[in-house]
Protein backbone atom coordinates (compact mmCIF):
# COMPACT_ATOMS: atom_id res chain seq x y z
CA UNK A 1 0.00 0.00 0.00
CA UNK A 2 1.50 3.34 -1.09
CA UNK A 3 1.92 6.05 1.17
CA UNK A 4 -1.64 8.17 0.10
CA UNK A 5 -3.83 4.81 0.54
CA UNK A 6 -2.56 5.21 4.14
CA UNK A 7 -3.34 8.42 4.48
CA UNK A 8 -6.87 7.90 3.39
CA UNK A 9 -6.84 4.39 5.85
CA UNK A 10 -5.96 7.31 8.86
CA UNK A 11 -8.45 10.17 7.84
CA UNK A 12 -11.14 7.07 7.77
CA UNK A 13 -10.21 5.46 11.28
CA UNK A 14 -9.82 9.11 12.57
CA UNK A 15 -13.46 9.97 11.61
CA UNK A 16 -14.74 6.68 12.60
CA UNK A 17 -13.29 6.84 15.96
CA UNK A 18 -14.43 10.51 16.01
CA UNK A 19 -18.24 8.91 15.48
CA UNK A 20 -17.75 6.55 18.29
CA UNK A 21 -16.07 8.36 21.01
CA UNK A 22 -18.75 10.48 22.28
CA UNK A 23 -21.25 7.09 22.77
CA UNK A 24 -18.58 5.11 24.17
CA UNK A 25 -17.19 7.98 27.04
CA UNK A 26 -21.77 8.58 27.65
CA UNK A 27 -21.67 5.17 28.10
CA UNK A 28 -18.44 4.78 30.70
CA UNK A 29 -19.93 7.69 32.36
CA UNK A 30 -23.42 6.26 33.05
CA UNK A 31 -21.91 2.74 34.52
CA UNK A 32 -19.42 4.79 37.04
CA UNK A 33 -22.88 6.87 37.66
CA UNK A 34 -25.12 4.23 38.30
CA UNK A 35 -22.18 2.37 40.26
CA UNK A 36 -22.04 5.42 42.82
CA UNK A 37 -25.64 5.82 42.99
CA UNK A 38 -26.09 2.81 43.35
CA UNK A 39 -23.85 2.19 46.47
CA UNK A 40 -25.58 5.50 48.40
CA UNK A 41 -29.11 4.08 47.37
CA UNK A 42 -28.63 0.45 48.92
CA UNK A 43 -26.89 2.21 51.77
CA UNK A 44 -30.08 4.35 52.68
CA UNK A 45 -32.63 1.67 51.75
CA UNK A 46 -30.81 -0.36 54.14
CA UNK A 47 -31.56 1.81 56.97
CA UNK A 48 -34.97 2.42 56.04
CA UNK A 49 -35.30 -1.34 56.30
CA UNK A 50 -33.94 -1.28 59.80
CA UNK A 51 -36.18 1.56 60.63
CA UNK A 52 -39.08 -0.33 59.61
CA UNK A 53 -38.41 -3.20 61.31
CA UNK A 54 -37.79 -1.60 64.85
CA UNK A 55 -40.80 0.58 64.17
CA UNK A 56 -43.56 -2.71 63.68
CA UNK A 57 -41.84 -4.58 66.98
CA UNK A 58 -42.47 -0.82 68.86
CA UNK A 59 -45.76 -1.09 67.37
CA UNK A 60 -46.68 -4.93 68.26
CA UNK A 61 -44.89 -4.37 71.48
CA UNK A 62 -47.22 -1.73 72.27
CA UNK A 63 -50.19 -3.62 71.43
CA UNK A 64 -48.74 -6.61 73.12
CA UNK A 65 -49.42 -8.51 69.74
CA UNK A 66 -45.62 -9.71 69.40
CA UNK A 67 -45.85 -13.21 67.52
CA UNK A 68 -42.98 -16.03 66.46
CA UNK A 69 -43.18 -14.57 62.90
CA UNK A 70 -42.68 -10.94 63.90
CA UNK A 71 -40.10 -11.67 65.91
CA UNK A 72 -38.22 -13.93 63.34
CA UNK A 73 -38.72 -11.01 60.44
CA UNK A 74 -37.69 -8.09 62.54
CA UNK A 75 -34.39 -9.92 64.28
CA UNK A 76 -32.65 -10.74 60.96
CA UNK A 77 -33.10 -7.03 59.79
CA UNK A 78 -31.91 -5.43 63.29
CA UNK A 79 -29.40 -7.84 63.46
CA UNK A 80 -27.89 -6.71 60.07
CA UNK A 81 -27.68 -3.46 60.95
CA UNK A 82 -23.43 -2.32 60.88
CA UNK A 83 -23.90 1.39 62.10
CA UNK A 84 -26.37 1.68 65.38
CA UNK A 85 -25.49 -0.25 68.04
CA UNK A 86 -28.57 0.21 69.87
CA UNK A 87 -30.15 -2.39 66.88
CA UNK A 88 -27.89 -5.17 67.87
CA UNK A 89 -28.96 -4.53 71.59
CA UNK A 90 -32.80 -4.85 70.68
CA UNK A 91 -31.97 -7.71 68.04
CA UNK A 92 -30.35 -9.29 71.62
CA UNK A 93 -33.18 -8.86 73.18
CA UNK A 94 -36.06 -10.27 70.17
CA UNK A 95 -33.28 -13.49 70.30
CA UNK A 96 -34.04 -14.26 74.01
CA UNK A 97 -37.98 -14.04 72.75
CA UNK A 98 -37.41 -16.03 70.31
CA UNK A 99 -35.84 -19.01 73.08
CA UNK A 100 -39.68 -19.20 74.44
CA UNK A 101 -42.40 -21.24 73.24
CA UNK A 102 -45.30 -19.51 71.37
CA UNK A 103 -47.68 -19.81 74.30
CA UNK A 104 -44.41 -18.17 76.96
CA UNK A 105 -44.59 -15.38 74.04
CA UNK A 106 -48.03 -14.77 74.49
CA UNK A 107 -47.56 -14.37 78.27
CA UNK A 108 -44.77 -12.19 78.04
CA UNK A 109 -47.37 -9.87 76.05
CA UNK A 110 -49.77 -10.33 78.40
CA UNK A 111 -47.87 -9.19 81.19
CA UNK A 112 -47.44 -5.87 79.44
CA UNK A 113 -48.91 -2.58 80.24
CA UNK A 114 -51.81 -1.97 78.13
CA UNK A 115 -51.79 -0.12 75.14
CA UNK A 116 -51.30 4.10 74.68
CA UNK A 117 -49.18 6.59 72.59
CA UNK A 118 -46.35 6.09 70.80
CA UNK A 119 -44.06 9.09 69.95
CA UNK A 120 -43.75 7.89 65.91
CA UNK A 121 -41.37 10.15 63.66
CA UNK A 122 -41.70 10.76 60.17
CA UNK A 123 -39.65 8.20 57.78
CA UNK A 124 -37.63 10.03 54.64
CA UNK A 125 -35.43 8.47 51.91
CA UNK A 126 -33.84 11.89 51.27
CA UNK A 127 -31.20 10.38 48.79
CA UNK A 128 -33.51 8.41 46.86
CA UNK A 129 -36.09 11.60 46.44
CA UNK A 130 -32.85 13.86 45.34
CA UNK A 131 -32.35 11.23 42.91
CA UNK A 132 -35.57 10.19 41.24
CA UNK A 133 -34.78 11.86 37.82
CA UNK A 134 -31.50 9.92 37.89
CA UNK A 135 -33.45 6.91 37.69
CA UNK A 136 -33.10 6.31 33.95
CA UNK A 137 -29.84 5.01 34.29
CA UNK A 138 -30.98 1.85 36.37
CA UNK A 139 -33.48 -1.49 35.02
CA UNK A 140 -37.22 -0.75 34.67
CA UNK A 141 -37.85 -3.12 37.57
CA UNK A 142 -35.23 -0.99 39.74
CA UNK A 143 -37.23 2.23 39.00
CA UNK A 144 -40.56 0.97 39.42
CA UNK A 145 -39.68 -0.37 43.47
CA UNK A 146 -38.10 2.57 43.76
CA UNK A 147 -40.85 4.58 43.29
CA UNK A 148 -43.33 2.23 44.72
CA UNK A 149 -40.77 2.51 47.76
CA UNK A 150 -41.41 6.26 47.48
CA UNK A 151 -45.05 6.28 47.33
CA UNK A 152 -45.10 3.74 50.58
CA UNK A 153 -42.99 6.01 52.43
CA UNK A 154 -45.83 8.88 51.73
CA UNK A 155 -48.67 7.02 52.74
CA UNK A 156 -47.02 5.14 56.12
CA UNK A 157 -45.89 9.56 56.84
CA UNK A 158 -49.79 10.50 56.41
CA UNK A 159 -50.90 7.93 58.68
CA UNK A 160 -48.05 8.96 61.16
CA UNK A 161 -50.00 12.53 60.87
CA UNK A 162 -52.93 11.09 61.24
CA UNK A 163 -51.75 8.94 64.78
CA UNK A 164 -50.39 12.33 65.88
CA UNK A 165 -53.73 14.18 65.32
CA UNK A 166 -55.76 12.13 67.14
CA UNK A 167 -53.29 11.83 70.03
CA UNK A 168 -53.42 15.21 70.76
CA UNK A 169 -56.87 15.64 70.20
CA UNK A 170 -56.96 13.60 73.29
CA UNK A 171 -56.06 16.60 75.45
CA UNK A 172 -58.86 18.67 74.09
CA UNK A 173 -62.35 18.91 76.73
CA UNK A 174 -64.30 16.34 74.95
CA UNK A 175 -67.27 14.12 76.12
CA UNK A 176 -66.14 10.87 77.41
CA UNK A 177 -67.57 8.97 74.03
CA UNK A 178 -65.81 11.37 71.69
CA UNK A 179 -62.51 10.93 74.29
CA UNK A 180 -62.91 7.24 73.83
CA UNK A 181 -63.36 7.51 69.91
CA UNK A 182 -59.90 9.74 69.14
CA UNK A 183 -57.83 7.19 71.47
CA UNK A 184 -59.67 4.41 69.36
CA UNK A 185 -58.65 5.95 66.17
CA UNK A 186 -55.10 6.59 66.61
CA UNK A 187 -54.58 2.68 68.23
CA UNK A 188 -55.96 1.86 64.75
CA UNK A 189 -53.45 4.19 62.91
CA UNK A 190 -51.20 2.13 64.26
CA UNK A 191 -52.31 -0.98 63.51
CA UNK A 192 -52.92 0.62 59.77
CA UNK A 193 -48.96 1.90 60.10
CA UNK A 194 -48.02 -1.58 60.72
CA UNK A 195 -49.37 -2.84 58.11
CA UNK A 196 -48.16 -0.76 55.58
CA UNK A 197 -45.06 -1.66 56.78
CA UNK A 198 -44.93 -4.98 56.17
CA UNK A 199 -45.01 -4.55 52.19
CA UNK A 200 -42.32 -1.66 52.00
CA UNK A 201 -40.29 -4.15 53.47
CA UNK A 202 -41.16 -7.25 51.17
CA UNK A 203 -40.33 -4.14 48.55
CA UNK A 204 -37.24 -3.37 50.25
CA UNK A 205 -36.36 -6.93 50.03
CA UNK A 206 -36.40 -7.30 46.15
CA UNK A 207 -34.39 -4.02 45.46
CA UNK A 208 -31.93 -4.94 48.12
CA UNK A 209 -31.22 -8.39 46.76
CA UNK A 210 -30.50 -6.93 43.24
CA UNK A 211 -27.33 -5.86 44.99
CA UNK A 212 -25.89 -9.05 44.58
C-alpha cells in the first residue's frame, strides 16, 4: 500500500473513531454513575429497612401482639444493621424471645402494660427523592420499586399525621364517648402503620437483593 492509501486508511479510522467516542465515554460515564448511585441508594434503603423493622416490633410491642413470625422477620433485619449499636442490643433482646415457646410469648405480652401513645417520627429516603430523575440510568424493575418505595414512604408519613392528630386531640375537653373515639382511632393508625409496613419491606427486600 502506497503512502496516500494510508493516508486515506488514517483520515477514515480518525473519523470513525471521532463517530464513536462520544457514545462510548456517555456510556463509561453512566456505569461509574449508576455504580455510585447505586452504592448511596442500597446504603439508605438499608436503613430504612432497619427503621421499619424496629418501628412494627415498637408497634406490636405496644399492642402486646408480638408473635414467632414478627419476631423472626424483625431480628434478621436489626441484626444486620453495621452502624447503630442500639439495633444489635434490641436484636439481643427479640433473640431471648425467640428461646420461648409460642404460648411463653403470648404471656410475656400479656404481662405488658396496656396499650397508649407512641411518639412515631416521620420516615424520609432523602437520597432516593434527590435522585428520582437519575433513575433512567438503572433497570425498569429498579425504578418501578423505587418509586413504589417512594409512594409507601408517603402514605405510612400520612398515617403517622394522622396517629399524631388524634393523640393530641386527646387533650382537648371532649365528652367521654368522643374521648374514647380519638384514642380508638389513633390505636388503629397504628395498627394501619403496621401494616403498611410490612409490604415496604417485602419491597425493600427485592431491590436490596438486586445488589448481589
Amino acid at each position: 500500500m502506497d503512502a496516500f492509501g494510508k493516508t486515506i486508511i488514517a483520515i477514515l479510522l480518525g473519523w470513525l473513531l471521532g463517530l464513536l467516542s462520544p457514545p462510548i465515554v456517555e456510556l463509561i460515564q453512566r456505569r461509574y454513575r449508576r455504580s455510585v448511585l447505586r452504592r448511596s441508594l442500597f446504603i439508605e434503603l438499608e436503613g430504612l429497612r432497619v427503621s421499619l423493622a424496629a418501628l412494627i416490633y415498637l408497634i406490636a410491642s405496644n399492642d402486646r401482639a408480638v408473635n414467632r413470625e414478627l419476631l423472626e422477620l424483625t431480628e434478621v433485619i436489626l441484626r444486620s444493621d453495621k452502624a447503630f449499636p442500639e439495633s444489635r442490643t434490641s436484636a439481643d433482646e427479640i433473640s431471648r424471645l425467640l428461646r420461648f415457646t409460642d404460648e411463653q410469648i403470648a404471656n410475656v405480652m400479656v404481662a405488658k402494660k396496656p396499650a397508649g401513645a407512641l411518639s412515631l417520627k416521620k420516615i424520609s429516603v432523602p437520597f432516593l427523592t434527590s435522585q428520582l430523575s437519575s433513575l433512567y440510568l438503572f433497570s425498569p424493575e429498579f425504578q418501578r420499586l423505587a418509586l413504589k418505595i417512594c409512594s409507601r414512604v408517603a402514605i405510612i408519613n400520612e398515617e403517622i399525621e394522622v396517629a399524631a392528630f388524634n393523640y393530641r386531640k386527646t387533650f382537648d375537653r371532649l365528652p367521654q364517648q368522643d374521648h374514647a373515639t380519638v384514642v380508638t382511632n389513633f390505636l388503629q393508625s397504628y395498627q394501619n402503620i403496621q401494616g403498611l409496613c410490612r409490604p415496604l419491606i417485602d419491597d425493600l427486600n427485592l431491590v436490596l437483593s438486586m445488589k448481589k
